[in-house]
N, C-alpha and C. Protein backbone atom coordinates (compact mmCIF):
# COMPACT_ATOMS: atom_id res chain seq x y z
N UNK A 1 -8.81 -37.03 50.52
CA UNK A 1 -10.16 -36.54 50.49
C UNK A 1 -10.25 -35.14 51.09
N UNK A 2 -9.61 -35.07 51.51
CA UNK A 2 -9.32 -33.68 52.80
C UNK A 2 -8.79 -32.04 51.58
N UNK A 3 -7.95 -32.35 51.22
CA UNK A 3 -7.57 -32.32 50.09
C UNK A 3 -8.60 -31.48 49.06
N UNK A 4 -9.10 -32.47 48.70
CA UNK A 4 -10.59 -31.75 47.37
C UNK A 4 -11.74 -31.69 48.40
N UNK A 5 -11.58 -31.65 49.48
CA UNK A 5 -12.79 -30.88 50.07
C UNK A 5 -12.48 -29.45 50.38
N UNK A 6 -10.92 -29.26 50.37
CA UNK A 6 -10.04 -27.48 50.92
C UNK A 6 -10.11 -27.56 49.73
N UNK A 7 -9.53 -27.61 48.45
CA UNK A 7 -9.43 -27.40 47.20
C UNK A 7 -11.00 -26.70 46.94
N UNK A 8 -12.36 -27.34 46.86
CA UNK A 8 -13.42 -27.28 46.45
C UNK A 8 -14.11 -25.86 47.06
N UNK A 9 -13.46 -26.21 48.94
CA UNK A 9 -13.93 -24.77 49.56
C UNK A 9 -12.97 -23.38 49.05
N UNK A 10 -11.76 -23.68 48.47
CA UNK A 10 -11.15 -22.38 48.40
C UNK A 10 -11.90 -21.99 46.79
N UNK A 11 -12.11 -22.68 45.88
CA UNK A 11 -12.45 -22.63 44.29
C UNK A 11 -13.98 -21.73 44.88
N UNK A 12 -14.69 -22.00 45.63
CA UNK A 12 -16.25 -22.02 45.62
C UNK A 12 -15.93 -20.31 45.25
N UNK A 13 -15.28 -19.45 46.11
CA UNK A 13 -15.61 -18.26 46.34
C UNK A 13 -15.08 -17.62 45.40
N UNK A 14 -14.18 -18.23 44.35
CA UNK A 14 -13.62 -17.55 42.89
C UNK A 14 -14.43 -17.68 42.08
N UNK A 15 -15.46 -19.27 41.91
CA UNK A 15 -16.24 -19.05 41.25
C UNK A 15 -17.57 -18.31 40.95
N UNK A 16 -17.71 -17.97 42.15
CA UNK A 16 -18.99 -16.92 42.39
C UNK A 16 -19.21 -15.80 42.52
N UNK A 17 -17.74 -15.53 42.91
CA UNK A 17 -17.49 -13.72 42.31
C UNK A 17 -17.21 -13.51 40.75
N UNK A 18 -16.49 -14.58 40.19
CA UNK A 18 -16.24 -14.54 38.47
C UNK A 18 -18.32 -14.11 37.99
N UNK A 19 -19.13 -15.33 38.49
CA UNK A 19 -20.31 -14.89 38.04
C UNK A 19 -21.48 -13.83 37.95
N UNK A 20 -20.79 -13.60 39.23
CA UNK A 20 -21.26 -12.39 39.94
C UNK A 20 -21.20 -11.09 39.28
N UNK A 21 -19.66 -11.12 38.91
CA UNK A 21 -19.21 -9.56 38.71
C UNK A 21 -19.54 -9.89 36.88
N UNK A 22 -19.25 -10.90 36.38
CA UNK A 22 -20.49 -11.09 34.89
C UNK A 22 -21.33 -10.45 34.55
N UNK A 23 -22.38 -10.73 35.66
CA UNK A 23 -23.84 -10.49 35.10
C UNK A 23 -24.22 -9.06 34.98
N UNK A 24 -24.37 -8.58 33.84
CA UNK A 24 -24.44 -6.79 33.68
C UNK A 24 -25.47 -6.33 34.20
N UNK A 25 -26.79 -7.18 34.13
CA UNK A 25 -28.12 -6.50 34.21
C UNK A 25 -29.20 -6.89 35.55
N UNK A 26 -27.84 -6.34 36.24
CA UNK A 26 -28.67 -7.09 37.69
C UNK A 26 -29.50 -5.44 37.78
N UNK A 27 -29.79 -5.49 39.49
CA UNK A 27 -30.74 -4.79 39.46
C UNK A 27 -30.07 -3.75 40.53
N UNK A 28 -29.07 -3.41 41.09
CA UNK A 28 -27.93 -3.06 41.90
C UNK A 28 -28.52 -1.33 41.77
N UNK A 29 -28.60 -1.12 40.87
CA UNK A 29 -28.53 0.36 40.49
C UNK A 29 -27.66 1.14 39.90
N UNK A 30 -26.92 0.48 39.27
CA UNK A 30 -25.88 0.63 38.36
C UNK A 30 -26.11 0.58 37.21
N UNK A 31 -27.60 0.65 36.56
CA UNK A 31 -27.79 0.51 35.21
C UNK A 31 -27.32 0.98 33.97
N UNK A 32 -26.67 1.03 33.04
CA UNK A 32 -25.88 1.82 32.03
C UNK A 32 -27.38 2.79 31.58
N UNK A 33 -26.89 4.02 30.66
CA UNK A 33 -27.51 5.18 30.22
C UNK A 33 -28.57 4.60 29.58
N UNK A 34 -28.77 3.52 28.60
CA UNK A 34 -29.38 3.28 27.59
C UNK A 34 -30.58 2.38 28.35
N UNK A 35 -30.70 2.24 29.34
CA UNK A 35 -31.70 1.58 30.60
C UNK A 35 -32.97 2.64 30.81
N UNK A 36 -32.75 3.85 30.31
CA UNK A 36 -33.45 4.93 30.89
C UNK A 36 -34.21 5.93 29.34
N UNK A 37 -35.96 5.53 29.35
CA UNK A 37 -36.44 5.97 28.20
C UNK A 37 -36.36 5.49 26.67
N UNK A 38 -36.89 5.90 25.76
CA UNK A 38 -37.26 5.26 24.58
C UNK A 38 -36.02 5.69 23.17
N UNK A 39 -35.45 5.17 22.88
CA UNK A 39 -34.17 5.06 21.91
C UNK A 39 -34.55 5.18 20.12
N UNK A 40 -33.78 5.86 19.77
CA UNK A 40 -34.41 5.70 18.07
C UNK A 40 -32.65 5.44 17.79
N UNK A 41 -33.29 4.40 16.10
CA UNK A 41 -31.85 4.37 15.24
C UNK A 41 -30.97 5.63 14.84
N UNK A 42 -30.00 5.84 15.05
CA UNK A 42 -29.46 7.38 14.72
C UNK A 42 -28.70 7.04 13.35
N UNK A 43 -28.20 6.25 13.42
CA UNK A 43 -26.97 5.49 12.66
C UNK A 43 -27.05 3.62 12.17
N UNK A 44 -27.22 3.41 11.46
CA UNK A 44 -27.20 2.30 10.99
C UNK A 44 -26.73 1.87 9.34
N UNK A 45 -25.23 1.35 9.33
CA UNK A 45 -24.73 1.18 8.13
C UNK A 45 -24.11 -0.44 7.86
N UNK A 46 -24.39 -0.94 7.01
CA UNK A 46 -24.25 -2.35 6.56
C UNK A 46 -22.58 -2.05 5.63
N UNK A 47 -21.72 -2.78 5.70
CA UNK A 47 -20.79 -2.87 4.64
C UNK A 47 -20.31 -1.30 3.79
N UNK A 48 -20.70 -0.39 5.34
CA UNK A 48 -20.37 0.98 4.09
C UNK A 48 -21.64 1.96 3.84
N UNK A 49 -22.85 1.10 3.63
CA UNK A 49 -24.20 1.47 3.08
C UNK A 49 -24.96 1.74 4.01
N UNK A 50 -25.15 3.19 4.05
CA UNK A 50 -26.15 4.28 5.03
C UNK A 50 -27.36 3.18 4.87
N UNK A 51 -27.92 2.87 5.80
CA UNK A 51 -29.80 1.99 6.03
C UNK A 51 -30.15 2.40 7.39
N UNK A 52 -29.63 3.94 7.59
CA UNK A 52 -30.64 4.45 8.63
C UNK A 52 -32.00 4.30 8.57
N UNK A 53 -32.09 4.59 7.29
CA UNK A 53 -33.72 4.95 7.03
C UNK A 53 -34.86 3.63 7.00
N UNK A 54 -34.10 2.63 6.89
CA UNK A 54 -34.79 1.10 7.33
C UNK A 54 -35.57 1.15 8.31
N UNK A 55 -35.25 1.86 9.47
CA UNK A 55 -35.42 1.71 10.99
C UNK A 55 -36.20 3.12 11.25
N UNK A 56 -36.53 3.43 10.37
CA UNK A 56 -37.49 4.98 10.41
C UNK A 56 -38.63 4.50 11.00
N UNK A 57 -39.10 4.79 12.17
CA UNK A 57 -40.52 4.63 12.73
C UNK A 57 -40.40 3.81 14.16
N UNK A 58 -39.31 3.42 14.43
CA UNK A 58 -39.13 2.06 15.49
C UNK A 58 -38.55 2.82 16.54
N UNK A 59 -38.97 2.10 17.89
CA UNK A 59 -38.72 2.93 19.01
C UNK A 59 -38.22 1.84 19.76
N UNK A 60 -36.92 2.00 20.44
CA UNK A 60 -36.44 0.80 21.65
C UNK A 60 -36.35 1.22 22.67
N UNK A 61 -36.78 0.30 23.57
CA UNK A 61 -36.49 0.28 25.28
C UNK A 61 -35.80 -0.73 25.26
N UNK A 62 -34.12 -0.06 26.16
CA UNK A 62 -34.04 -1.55 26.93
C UNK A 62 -34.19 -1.48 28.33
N UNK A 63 -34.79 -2.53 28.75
CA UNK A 63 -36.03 -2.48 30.38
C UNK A 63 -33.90 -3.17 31.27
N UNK A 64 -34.12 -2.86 32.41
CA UNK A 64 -33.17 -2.90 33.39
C UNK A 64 -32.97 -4.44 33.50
N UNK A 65 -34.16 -4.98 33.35
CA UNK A 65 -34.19 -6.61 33.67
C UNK A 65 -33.47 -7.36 32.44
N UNK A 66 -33.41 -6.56 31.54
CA UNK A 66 -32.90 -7.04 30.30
C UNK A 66 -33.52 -7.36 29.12
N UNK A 67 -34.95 -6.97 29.36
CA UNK A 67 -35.81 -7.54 28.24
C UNK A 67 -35.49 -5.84 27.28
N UNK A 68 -35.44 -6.00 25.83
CA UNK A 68 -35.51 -5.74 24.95
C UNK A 68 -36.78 -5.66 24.07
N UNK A 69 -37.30 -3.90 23.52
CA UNK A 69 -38.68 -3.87 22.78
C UNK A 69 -38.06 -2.91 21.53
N UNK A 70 -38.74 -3.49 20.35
CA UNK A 70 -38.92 -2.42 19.19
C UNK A 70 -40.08 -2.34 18.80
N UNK A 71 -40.72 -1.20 18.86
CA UNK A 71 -42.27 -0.91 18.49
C UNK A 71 -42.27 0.02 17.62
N UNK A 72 -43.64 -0.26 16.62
CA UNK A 72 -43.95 0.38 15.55
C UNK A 72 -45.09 0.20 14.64
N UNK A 73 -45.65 1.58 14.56
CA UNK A 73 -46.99 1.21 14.18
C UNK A 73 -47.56 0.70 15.56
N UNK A 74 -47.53 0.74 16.47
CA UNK A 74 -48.11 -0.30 17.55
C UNK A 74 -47.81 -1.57 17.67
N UNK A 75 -47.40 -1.91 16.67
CA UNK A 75 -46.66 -3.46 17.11
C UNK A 75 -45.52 -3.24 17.52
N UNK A 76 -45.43 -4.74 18.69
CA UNK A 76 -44.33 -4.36 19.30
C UNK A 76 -43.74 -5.86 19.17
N UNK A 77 -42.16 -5.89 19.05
CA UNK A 77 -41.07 -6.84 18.82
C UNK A 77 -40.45 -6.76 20.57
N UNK A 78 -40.50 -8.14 21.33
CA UNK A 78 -39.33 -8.58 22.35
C UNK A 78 -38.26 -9.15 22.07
N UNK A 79 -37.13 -9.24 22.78
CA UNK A 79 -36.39 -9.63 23.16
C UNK A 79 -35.99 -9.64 24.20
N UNK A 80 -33.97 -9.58 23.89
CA UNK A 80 -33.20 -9.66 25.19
C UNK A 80 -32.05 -8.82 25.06
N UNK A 81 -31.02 -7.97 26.36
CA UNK A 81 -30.04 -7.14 25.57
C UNK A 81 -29.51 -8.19 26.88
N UNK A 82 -28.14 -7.77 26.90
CA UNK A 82 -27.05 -8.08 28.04
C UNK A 82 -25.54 -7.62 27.55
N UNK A 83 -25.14 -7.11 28.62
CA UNK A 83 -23.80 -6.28 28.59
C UNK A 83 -22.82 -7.47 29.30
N UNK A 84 -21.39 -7.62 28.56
CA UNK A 84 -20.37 -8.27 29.19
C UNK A 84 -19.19 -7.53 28.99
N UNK A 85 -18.27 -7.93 29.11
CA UNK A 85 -16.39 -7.58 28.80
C UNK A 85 -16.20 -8.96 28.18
N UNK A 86 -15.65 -8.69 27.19
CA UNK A 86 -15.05 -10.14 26.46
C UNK A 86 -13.53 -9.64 25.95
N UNK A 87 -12.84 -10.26 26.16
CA UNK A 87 -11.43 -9.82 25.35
C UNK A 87 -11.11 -8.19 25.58
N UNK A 88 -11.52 -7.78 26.92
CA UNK A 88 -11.44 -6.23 27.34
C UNK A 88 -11.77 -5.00 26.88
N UNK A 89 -12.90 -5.71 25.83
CA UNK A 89 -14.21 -4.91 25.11
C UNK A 89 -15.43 -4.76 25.49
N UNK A 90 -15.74 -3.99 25.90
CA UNK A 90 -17.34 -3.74 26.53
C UNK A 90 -18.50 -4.25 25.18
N UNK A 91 -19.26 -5.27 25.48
CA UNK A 91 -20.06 -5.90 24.12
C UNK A 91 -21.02 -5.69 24.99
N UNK A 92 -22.37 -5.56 24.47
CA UNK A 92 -23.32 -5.46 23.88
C UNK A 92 -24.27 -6.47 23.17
N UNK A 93 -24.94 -7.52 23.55
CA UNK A 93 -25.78 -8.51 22.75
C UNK A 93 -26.99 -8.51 22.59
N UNK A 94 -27.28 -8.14 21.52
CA UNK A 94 -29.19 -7.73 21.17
C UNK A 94 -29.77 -9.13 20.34
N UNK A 95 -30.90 -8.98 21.01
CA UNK A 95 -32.02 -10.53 20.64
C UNK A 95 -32.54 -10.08 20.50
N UNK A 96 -33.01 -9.60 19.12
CA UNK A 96 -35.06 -9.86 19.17
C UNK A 96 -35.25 -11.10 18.60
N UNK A 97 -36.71 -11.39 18.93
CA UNK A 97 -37.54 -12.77 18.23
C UNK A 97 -38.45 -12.01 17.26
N UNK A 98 -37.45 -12.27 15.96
CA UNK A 98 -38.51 -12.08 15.16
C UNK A 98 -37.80 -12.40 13.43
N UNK A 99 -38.48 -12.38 12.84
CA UNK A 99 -38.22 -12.80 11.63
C UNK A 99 -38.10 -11.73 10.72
N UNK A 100 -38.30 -10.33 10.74
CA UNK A 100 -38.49 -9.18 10.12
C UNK A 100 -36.97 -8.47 9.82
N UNK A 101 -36.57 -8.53 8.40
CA UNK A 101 -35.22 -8.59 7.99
C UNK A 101 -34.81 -7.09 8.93
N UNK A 102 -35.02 -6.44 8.38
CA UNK A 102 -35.10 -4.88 9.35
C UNK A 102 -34.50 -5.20 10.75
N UNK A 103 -35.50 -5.51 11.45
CA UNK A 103 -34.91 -5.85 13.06
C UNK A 103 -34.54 -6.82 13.12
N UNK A 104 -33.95 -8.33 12.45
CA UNK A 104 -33.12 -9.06 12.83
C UNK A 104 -31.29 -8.23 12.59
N UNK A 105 -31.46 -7.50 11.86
CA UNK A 105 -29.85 -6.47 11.69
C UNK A 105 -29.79 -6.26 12.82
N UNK A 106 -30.21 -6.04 14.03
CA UNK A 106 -30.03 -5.08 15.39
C UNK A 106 -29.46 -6.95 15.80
N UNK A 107 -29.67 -8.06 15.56
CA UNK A 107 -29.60 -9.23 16.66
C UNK A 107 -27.80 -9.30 16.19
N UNK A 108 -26.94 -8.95 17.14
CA UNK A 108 -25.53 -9.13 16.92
C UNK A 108 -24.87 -8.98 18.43
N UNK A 109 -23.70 -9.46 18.27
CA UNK A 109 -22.94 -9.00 19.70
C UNK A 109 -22.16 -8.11 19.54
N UNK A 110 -22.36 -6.73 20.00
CA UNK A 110 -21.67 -5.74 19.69
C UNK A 110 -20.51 -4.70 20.58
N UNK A 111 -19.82 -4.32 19.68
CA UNK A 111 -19.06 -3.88 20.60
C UNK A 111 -19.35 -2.53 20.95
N UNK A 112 -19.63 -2.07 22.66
CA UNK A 112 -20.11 0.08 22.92
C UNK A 112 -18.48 0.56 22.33
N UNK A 113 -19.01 0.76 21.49
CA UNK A 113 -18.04 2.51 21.02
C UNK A 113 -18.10 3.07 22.47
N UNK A 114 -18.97 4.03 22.78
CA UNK A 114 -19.10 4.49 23.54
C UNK A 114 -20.74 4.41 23.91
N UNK A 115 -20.80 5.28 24.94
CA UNK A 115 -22.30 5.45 26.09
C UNK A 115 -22.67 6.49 26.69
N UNK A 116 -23.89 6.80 26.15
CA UNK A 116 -23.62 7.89 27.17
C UNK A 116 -25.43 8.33 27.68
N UNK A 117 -25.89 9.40 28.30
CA UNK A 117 -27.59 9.29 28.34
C UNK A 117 -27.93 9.96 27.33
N UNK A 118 -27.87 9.95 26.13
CA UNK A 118 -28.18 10.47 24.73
C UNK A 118 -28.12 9.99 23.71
N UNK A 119 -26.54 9.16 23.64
CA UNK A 119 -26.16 8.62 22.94
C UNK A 119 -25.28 7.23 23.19
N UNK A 120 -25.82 6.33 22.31
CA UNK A 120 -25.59 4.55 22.46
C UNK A 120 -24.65 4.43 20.56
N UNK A 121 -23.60 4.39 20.90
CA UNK A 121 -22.77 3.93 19.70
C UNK A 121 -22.12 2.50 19.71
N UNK A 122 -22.29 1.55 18.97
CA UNK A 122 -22.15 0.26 18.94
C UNK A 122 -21.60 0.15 17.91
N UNK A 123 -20.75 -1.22 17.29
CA UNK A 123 -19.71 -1.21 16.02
C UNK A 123 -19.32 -3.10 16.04
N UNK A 124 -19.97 -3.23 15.37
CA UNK A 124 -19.93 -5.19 14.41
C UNK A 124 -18.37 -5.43 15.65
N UNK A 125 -18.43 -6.95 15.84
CA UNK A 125 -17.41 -7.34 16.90
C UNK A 125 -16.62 -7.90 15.32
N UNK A 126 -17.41 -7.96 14.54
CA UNK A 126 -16.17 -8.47 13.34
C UNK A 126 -16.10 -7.18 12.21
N UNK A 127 -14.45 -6.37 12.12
CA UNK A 127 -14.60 -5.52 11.84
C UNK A 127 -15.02 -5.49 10.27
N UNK A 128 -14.63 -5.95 9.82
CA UNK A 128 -14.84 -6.32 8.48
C UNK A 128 -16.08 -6.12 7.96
N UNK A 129 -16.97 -6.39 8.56
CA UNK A 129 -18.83 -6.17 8.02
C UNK A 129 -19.01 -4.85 8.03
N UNK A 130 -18.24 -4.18 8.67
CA UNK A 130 -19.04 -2.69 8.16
C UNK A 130 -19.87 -2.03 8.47
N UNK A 131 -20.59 -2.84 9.94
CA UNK A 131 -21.49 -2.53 10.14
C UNK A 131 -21.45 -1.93 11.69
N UNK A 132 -22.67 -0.53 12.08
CA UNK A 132 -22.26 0.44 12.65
C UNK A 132 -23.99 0.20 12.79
N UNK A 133 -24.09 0.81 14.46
CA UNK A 133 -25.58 0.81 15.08
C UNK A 133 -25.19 2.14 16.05
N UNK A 134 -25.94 3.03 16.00
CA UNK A 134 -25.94 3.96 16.99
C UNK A 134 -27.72 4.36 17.27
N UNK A 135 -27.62 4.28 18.63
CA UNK A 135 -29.20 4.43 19.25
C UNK A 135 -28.97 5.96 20.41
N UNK A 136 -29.73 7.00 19.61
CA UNK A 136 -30.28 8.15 19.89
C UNK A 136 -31.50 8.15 21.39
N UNK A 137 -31.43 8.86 21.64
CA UNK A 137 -32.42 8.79 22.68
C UNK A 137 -33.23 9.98 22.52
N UNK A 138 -34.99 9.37 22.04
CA UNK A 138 -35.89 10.31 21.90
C UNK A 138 -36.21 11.20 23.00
């Protein structure tokens, strides 16, 4: 018994730094570039096929807490973003709730190309689709 009670106390503190150092969108002050001001589509291609222009009019925030907005026209679309490392790829996972073919394309787990405070380049985790998201900063 002695045993899996040292076993249980040495596990506790691996498991809570593994979760710890996880969670992208704490509130630390470490926020990535794309945390800061209102984002437009720069780049958006399906299988090859330029559909920037789909996303003509839509403006994103992603808020520090993690919530996710696309607005347009005054309506506005929520969600959720969150940043991880998976397989030693910096991903990227966008949620909106919504049913609108347009902005369900943005709901994928993606992989950052790169980051930067201008520019947000993202690229399909399956390469094969073709598909390419880059978010501009208005």
């Amino acid at each position: 018994m002695k045993f899996l009670r040292l076993a249980f106390l040495l596990a506790l503190p691996l498991l809570t730094m593994q979760f710890a150092c996880s969670k992208s969108n704490d509130n630390s002050g470490n926020n990535p570039p794309y945390t800061s001001g209102t984002w437009i589509v720069h780049l958006f291609t399906d299988s090859g096929t330029d559909e920037t222009s789909d996303f003509a009019g839509y403006d994103f925030v992603f808020a520090t807490d993690g919530k996710l907005t696309a607005t347009k026209s005054g309506v506005t679309t929520t969600g959720t973003w969150s940043a991880r490392t998976d397989d030693g790829k910096q991903k990227l996972e966008l949620n909106l709730v919504t049913t609108d073919a347009v902005l369900m394309q943005v709901n994928n787990d993606w992989i950052i190309l790169s980051s930067s405070s201008s520019l947000l380049e993202l690229g399909d985790d399956n390469g094969a689709s073709g598909e390419v998201l880059h978010f501009m900063k208005k």
